[in-house]
C-alpha atoms as a PDB file:
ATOM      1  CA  UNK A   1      -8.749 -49.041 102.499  1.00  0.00           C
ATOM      2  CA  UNK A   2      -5.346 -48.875 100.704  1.00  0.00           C
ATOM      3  CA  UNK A   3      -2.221 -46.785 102.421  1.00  0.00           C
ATOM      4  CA  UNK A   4       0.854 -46.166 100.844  1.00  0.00           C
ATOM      5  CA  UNK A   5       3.070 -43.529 102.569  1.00  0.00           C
ATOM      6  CA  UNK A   6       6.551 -42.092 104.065  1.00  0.00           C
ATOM      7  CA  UNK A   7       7.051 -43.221 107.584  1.00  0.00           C
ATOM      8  CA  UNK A   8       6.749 -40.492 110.495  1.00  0.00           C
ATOM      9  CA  UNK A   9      10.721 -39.527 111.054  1.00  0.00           C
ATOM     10  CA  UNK A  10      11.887 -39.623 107.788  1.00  0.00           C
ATOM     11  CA  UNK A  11      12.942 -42.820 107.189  1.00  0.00           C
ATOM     12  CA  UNK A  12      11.329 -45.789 104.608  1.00  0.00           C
ATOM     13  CA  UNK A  13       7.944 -46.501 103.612  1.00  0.00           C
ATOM     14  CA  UNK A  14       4.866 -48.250 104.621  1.00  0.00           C
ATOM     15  CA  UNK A  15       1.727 -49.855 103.129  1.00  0.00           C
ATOM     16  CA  UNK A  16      -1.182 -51.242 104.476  1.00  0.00           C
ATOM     17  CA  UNK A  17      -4.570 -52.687 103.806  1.00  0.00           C
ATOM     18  CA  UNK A  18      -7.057 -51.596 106.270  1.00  0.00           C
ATOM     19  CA  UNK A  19     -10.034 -54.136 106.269  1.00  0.00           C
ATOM     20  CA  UNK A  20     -13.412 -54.013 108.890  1.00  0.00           C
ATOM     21  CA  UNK A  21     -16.036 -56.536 108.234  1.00  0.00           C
ATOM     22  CA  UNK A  22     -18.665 -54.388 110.416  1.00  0.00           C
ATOM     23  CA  UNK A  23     -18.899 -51.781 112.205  1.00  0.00           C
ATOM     24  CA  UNK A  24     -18.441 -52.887 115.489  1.00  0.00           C
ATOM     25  CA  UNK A  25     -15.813 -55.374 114.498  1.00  0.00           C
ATOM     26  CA  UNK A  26     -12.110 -54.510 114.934  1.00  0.00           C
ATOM     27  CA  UNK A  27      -9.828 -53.402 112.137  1.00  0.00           C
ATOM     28  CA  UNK A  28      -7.356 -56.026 110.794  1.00  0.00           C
ATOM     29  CA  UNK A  29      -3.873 -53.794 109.225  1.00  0.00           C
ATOM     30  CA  UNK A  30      -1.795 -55.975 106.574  1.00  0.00           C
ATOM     31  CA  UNK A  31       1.402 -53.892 106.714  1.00  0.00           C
ATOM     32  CA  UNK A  32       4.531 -54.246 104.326  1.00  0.00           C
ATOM     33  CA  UNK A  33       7.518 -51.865 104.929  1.00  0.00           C
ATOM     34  CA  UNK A  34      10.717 -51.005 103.236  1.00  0.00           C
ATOM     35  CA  UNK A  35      14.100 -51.945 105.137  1.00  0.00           C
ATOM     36  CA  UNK A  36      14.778 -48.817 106.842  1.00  0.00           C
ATOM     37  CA  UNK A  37      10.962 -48.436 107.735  1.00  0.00           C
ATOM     38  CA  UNK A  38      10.139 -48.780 111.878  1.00  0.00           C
ATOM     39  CA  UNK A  39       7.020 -50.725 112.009  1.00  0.00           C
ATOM     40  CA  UNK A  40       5.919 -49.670 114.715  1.00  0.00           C
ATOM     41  CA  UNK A  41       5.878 -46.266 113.565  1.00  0.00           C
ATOM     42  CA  UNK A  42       3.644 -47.086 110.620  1.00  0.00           C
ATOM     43  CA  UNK A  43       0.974 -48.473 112.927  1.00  0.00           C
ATOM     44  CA  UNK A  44       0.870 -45.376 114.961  1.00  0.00           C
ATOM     45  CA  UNK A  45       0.883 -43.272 111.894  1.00  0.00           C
ATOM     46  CA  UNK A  46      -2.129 -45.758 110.677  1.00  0.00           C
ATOM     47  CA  UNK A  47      -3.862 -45.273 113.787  1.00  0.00           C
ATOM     48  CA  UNK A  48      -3.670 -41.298 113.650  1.00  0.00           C
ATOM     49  CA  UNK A  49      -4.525 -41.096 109.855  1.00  0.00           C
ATOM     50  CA  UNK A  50      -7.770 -43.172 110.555  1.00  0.00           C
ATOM     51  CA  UNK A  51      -8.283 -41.246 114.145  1.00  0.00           C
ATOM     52  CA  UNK A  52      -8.395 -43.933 116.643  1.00  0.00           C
ATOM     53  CA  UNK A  53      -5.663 -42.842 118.172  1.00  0.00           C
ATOM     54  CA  UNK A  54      -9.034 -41.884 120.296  1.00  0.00           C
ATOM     55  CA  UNK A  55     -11.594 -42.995 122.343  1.00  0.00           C
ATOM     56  CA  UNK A  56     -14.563 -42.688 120.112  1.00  0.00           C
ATOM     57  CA  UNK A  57     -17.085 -42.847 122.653  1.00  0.00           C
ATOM     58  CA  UNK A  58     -15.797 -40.046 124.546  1.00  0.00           C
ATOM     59  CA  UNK A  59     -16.700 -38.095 121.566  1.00  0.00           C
ATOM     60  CA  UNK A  60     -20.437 -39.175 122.069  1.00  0.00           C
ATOM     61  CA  UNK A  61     -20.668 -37.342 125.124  1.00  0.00           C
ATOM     62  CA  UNK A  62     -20.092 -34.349 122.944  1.00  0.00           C
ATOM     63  CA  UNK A  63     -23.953 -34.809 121.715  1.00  0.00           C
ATOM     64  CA  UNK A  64     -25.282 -34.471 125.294  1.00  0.00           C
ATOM     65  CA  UNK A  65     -24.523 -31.113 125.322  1.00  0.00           C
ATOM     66  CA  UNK A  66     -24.978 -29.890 121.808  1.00  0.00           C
ATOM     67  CA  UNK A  67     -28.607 -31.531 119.804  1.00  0.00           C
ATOM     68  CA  UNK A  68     -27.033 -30.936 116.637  1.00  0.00           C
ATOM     69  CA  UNK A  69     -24.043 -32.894 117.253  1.00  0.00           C
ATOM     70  CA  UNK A  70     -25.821 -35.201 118.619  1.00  0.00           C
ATOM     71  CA  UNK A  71     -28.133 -35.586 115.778  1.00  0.00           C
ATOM     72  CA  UNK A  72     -25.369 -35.802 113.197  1.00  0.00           C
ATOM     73  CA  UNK A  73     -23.930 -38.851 115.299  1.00  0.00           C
ATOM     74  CA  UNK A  74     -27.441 -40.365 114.773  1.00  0.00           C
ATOM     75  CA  UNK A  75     -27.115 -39.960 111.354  1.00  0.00           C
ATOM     76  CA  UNK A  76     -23.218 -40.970 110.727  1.00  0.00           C
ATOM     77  CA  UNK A  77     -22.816 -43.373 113.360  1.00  0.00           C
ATOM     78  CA  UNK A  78     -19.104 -44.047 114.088  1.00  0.00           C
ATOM     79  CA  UNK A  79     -17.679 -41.291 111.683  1.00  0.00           C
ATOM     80  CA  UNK A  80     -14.213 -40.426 112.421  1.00  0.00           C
ATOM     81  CA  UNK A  81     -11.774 -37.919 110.627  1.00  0.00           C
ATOM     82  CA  UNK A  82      -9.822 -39.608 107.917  1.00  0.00           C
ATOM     83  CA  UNK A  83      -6.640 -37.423 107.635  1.00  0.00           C
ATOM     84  CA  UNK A  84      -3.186 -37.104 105.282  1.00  0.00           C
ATOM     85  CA  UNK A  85      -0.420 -39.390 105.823  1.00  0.00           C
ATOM     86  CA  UNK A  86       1.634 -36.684 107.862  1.00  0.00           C
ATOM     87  CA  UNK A  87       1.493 -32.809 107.538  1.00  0.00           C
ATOM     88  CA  UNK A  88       4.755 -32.750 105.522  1.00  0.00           C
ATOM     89  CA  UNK A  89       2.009 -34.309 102.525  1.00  0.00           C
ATOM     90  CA  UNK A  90      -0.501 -32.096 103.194  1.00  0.00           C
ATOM     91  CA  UNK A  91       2.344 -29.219 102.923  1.00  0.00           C
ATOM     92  CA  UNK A  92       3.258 -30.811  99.604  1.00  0.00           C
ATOM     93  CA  UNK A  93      -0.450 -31.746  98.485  1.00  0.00           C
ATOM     94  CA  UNK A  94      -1.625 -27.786  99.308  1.00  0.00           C
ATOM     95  CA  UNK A  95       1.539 -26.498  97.043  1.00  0.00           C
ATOM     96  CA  UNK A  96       0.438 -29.192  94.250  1.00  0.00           C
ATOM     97  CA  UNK A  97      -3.582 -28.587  94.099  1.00  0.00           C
ATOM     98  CA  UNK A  98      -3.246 -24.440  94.336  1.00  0.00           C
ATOM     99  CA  UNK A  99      -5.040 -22.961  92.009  1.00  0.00           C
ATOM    100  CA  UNK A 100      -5.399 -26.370  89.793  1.00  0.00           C
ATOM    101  CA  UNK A 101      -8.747 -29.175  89.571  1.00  0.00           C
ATOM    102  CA  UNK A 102      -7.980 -31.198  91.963  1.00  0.00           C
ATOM    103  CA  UNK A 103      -8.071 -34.309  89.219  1.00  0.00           C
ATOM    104  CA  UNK A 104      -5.080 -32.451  87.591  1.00  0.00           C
ATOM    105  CA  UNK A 105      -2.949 -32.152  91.104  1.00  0.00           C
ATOM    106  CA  UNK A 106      -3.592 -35.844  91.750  1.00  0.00           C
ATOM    107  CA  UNK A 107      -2.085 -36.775  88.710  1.00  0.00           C
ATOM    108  CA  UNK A 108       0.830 -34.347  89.215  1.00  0.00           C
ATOM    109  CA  UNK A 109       1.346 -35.817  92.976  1.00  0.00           C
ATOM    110  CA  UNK A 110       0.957 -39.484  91.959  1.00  0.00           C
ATOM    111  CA  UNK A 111       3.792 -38.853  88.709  1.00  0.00           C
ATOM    112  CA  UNK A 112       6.204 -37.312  91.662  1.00  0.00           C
ATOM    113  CA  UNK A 113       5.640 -40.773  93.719  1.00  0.00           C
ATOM    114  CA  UNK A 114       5.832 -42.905  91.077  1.00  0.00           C
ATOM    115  CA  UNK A 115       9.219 -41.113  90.335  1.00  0.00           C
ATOM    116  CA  UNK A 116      10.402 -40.564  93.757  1.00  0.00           C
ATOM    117  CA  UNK A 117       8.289 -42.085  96.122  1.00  0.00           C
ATOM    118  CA  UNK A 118       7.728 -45.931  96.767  1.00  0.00           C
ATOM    119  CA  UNK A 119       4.982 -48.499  95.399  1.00  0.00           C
ATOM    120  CA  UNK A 120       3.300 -51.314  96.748  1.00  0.00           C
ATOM    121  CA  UNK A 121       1.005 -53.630  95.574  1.00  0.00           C
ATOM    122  CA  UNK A 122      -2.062 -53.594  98.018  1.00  0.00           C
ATOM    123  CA  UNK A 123      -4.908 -55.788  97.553  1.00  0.00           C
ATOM    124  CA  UNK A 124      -3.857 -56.327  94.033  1.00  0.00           C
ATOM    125  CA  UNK A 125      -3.680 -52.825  93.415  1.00  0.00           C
ATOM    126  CA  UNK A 126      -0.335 -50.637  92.981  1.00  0.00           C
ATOM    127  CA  UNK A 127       0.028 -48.086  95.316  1.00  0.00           C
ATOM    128  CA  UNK A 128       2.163 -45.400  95.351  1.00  0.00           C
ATOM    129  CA  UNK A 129       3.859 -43.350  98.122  1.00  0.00           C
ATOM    130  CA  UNK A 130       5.144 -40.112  98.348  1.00  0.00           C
ATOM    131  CA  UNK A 131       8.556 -39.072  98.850  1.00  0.00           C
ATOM    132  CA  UNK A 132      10.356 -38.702 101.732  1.00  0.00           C
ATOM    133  CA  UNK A 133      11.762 -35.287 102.147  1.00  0.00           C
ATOM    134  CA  UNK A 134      15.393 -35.811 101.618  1.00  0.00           C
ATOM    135  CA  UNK A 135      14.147 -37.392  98.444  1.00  0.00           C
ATOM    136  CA  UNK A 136      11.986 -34.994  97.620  1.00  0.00           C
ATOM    137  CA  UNK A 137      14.311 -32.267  97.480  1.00  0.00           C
ATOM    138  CA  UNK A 138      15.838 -34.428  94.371  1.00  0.00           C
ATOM    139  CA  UNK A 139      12.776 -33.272  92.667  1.00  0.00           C
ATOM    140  CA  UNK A 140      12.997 -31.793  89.061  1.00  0.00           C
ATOM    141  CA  UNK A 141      11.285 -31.471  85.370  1.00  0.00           C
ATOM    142  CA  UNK A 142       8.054 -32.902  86.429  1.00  0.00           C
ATOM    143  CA  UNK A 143       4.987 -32.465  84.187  1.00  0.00           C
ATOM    144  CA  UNK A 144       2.444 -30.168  85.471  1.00  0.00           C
ATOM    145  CA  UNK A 145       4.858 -28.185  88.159  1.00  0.00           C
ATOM    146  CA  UNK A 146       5.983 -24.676  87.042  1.00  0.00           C
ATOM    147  CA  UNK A 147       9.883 -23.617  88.740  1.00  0.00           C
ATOM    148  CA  UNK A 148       7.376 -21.595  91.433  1.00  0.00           C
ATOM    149  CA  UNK A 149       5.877 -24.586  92.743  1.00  0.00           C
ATOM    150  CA  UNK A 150       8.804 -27.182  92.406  1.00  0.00           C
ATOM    151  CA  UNK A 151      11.111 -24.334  94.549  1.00  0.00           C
ATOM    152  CA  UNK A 152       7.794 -24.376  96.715  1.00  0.00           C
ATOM    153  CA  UNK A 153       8.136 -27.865  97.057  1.00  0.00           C
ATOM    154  CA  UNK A 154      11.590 -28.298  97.633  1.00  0.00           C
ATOM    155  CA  UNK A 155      11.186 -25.613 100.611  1.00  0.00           C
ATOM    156  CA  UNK A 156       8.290 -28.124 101.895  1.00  0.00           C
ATOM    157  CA  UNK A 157      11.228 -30.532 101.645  1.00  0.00           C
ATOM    158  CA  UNK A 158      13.395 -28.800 103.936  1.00  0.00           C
ATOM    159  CA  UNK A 159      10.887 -27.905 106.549  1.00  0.00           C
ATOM    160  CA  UNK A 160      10.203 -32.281 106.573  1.00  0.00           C
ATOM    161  CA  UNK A 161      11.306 -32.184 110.427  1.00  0.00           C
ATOM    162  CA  UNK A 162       9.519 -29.343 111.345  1.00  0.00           C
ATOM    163  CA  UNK A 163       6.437 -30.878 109.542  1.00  0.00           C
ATOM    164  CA  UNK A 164       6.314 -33.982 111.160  1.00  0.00           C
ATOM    165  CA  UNK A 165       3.015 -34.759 113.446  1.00  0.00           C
ATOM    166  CA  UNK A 166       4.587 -35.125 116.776  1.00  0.00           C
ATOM    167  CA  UNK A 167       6.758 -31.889 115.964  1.00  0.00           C
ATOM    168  CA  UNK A 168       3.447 -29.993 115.048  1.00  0.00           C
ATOM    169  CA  UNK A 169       1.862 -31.305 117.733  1.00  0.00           C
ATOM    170  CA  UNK A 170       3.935 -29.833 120.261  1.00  0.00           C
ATOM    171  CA  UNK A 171       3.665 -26.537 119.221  1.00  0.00           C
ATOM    172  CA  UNK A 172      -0.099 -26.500 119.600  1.00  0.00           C
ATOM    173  CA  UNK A 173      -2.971 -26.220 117.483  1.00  0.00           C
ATOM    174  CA  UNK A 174      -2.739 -22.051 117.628  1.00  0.00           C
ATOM    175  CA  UNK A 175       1.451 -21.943 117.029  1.00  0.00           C
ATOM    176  CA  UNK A 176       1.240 -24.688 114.593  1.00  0.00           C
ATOM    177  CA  UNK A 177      -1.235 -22.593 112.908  1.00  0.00           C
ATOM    178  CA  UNK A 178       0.934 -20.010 112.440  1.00  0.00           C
ATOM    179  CA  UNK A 179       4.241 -21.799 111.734  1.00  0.00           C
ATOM    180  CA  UNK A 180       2.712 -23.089 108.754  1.00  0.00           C
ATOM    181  CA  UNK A 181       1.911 -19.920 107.272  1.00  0.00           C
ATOM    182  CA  UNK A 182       5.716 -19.068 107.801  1.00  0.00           C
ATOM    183  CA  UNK A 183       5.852 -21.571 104.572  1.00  0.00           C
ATOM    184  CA  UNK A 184       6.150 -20.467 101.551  1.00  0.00           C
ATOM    185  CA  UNK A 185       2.927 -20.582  99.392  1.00  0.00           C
ATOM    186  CA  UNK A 186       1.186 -21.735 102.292  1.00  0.00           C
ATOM    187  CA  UNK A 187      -1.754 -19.339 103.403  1.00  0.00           C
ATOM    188  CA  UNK A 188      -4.609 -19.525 106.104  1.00  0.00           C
ATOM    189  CA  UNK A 189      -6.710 -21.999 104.193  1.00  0.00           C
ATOM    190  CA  UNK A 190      -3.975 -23.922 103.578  1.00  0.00           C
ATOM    191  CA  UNK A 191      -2.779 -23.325 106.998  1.00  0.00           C
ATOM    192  CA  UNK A 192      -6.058 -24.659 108.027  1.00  0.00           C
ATOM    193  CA  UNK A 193      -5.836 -27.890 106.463  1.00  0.00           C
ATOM    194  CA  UNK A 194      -2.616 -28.451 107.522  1.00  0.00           C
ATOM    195  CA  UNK A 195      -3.140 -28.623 111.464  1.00  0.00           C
ATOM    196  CA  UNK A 196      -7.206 -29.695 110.726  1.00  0.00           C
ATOM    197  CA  UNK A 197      -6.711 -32.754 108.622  1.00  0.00           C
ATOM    198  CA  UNK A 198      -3.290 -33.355 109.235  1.00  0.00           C
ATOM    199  CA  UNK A 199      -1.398 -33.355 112.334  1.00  0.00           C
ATOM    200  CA  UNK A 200      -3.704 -34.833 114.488  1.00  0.00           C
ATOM    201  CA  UNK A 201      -5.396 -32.302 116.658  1.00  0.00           C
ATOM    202  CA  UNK A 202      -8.558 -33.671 118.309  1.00  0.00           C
ATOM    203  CA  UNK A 203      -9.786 -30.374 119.517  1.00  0.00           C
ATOM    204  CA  UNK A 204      -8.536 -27.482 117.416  1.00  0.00           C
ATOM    205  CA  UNK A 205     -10.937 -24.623 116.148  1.00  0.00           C
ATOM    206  CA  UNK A 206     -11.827 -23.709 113.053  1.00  0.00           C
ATOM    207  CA  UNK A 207      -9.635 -20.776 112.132  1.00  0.00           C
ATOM    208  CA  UNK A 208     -10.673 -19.536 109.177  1.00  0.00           C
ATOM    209  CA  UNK A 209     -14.622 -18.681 107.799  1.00  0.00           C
ATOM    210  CA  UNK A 210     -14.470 -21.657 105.320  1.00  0.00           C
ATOM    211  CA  UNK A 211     -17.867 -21.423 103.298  1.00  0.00           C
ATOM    212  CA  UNK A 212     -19.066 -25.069 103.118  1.00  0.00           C
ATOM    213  CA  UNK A 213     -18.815 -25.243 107.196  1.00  0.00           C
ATOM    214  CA  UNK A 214     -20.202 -22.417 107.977  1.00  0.00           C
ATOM    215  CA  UNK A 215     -23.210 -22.516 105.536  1.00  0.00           C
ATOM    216  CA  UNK A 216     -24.404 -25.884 106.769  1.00  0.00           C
ATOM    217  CA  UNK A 217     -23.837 -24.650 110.250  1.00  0.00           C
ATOM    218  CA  UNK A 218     -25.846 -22.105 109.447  1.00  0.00           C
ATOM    219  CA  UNK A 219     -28.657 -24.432 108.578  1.00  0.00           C
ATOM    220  CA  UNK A 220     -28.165 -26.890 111.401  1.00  0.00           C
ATOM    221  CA  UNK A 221     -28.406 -24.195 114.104  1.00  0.00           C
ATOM    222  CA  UNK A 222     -31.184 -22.106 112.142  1.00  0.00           C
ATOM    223  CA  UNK A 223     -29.315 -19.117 112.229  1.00  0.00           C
ATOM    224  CA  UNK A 224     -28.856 -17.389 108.756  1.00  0.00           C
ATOM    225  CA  UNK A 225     -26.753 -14.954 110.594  1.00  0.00           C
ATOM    226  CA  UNK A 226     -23.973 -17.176 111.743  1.00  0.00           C
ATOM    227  CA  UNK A 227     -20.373 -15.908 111.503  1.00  0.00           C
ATOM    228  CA  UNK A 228     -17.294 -17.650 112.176  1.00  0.00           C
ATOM    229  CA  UNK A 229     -16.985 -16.246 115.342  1.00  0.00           C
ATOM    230  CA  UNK A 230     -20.344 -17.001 116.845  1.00  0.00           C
ATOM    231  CA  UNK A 231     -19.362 -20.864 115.728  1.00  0.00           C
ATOM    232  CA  UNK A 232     -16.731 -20.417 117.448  1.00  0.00           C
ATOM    233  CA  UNK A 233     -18.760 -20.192 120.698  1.00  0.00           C
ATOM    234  CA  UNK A 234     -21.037 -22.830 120.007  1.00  0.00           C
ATOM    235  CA  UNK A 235     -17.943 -24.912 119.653  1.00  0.00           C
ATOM    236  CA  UNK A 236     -16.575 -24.425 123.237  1.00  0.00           C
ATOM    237  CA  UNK A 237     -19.778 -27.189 124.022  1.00  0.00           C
ATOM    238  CA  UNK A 238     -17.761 -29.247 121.673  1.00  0.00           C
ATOM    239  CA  UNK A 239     -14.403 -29.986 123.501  1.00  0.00           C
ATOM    240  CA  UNK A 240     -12.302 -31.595 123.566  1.00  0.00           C
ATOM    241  CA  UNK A 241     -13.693 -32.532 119.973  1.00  0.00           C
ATOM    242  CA  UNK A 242     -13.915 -29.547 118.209  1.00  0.00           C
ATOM    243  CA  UNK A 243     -11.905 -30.980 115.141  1.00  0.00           C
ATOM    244  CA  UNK A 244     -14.033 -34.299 115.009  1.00  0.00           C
ATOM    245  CA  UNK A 245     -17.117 -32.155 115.061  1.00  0.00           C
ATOM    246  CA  UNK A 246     -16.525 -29.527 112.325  1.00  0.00           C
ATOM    247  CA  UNK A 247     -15.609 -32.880 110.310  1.00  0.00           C
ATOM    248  CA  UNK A 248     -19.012 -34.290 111.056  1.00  0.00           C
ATOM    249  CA  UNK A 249     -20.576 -30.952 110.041  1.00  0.00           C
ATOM    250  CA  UNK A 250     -18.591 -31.000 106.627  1.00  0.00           C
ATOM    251  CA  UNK A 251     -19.559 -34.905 106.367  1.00  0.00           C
ATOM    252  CA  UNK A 252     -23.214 -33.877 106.518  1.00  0.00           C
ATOM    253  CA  UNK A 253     -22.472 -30.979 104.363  1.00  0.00           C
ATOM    254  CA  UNK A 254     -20.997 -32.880 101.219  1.00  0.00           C
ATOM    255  CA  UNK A 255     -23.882 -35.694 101.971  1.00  0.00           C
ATOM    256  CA  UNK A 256     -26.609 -33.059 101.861  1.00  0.00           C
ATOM    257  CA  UNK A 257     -24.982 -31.274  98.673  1.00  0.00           C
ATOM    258  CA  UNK A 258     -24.693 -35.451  96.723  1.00  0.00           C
ATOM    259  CA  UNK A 259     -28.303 -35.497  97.558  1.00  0.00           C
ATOM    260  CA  UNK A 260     -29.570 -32.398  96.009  1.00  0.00           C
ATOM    261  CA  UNK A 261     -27.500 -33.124  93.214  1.00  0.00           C
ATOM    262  CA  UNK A 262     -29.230 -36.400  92.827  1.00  0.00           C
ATOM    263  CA  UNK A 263     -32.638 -34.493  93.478  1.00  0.00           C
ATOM    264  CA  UNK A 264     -31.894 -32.408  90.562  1.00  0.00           C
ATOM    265  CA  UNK A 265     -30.485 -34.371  88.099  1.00  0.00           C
ATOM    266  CA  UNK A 266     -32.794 -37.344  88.584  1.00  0.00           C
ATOM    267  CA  UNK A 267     -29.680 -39.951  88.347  1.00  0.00           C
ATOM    268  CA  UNK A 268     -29.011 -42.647  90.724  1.00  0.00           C
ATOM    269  CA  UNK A 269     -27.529 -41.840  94.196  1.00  0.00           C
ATOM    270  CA  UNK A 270     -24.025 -42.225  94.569  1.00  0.00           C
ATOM    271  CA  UNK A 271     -21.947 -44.901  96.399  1.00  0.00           C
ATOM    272  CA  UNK A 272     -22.432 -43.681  99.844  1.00  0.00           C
ATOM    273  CA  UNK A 273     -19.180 -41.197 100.457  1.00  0.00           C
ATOM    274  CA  UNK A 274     -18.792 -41.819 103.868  1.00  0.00           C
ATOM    275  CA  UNK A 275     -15.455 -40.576 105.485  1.00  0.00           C
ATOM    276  CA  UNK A 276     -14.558 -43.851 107.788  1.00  0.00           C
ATOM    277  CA  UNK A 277     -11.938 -46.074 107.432  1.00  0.00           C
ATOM    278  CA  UNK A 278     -12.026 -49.260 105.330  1.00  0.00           C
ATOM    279  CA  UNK A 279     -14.461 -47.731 102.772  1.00  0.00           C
ATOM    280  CA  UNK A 280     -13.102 -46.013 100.081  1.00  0.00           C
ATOM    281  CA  UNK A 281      -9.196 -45.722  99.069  1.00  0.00           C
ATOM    282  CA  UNK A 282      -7.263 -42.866 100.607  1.00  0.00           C
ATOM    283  CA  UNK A 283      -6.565 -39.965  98.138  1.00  0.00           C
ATOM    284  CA  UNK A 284      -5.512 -36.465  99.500  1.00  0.00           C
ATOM    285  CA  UNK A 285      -7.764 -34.683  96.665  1.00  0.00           C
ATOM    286  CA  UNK A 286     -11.111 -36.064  99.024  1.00  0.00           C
ATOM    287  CA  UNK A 287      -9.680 -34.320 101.921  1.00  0.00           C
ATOM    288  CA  UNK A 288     -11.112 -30.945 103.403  1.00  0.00           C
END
């Protein structure tokens, strides 16, 4: 896995090359950092964005008390969230991607780091970061960003220390829920990914009735019926893992969706798409 990203506290920028050789072998991080970049800083930031910041097997005594949990851990063994660099870049990614493919926002966000940001070769591969938020503000004429989104951006920009993990983390997952929708262009789905996939939150709750969740839900529980709010109860036998769990339900989700598009078109299955660290590169358009 390649990582190229702002450092947590708004200063320099970090890349890494995340490398596991099995699954029960340890991770090995080769880091590079710019001058004013805190090392130490990037690891922790590392260690959130791949979620062992953790204990993982705590999170397997969450499928002693709920069968379909437990049977999803079966299935994905060792599955953790993969999240965004920081929530200030999942701010910046959800004013980017609205309402566009998310091919066409990835190419919009990777023109604004090339310009603004900071690369590194990783692996033998250029990476490129995204912008730190005083930097960011700088940010004009760029191809694929009408003056709505750019002034969206640049307001993302200013809210950079109020977006930062530990910051959102304080407020907890309910406040931080709602501060973010005090941002402009930023709704509840948006919201949602934000303090989900972003800031770290082991055990927040789904806060919105997003379809892909709840439909596979649906199936795993055998209830056609199943609203966001009786979910909501099953989850209180998921703490204090209710983030990593909806995760594993989306996991199975997208797995169960490749397949049936394999079934039906009678190609090849994919790669696997497994969410864990040190298999795929990290894009924000593959979150959520």
């Amino acid at each position: 896995m390649r990582l190229a990203f702002p450092v947590d506290g708004g200063r320099g920028y970090a890349g890494a090359v995340l490398r596991q050789s099995a699954a029960d072998q340890e991770i090995t991080v080769e880091l590079q950092s710019t001058k004013t970049a805190d090392p130490e800083l990037a690891l922790k930031q590392i260690a959130r964005i791949i979620s062992i910041d953790y204990d993982g097997n705590e999170f397997l005594s969450v499928g002693q008390r709920d069968r379909v949990i437990a049977e999803l851990q079966t299935r994905f063994p060792g599955h953790r969230p993969v999240l965004f660099h920081s929530p200030y870049e999942a701010a910046a990614w959800s004013i980017i991607s609205a309402r566009k493919p998310s091919a066409t926002a990835a190419r919009t966000r990777t023109a604004i780091s090339e310009r603004l940001g900071h690369s590194f070769t990783l692996a033998g591969q250029t990476v490129h970061a995204f912008p730190q938020p005083d930097v960011l503000s700088d940010l004009s004429n760029v191809p694929g960003l009408d003056q709505t989104k750019a002034r969206r951006l640049h307001k993302i920009a200013d809210a950079g220390a109020e977006l930062q993990a530990d910051a959102l983390k304080s407020r907890g997952p309910e406040e931080a829920f709602s501060y973010a929708q005090t941002l402009e262009g930023i709704g509840p789905f948006y919201a949602s990914l934000i303090v989900l996939r972003a800031t770290g939150f082991a055990d927040a709750p789904l806060r919105i009735p997003e379809p892909r969740t709840l439909n596979y839900a649906a199936e795993l529980y055998d209830d056609p019926q199943l609203s966001l709010e009786r979910l909501t109860q099953l989850a209180e036998n998921w703490r204090p893992f209710r983030t990593w769990s909806t995760v594993l339900i989306r996991i199975a989700a997208a797995h169960a969706r490749a397949q049936q598009q394999v079934t039906s078109s009678g190609a090849r299955p994919p790669h696997d798409i497994q969410e864990t660290a040190g298999r795929s590169s990290h894009t924000p358009e593959e979150r959520f």
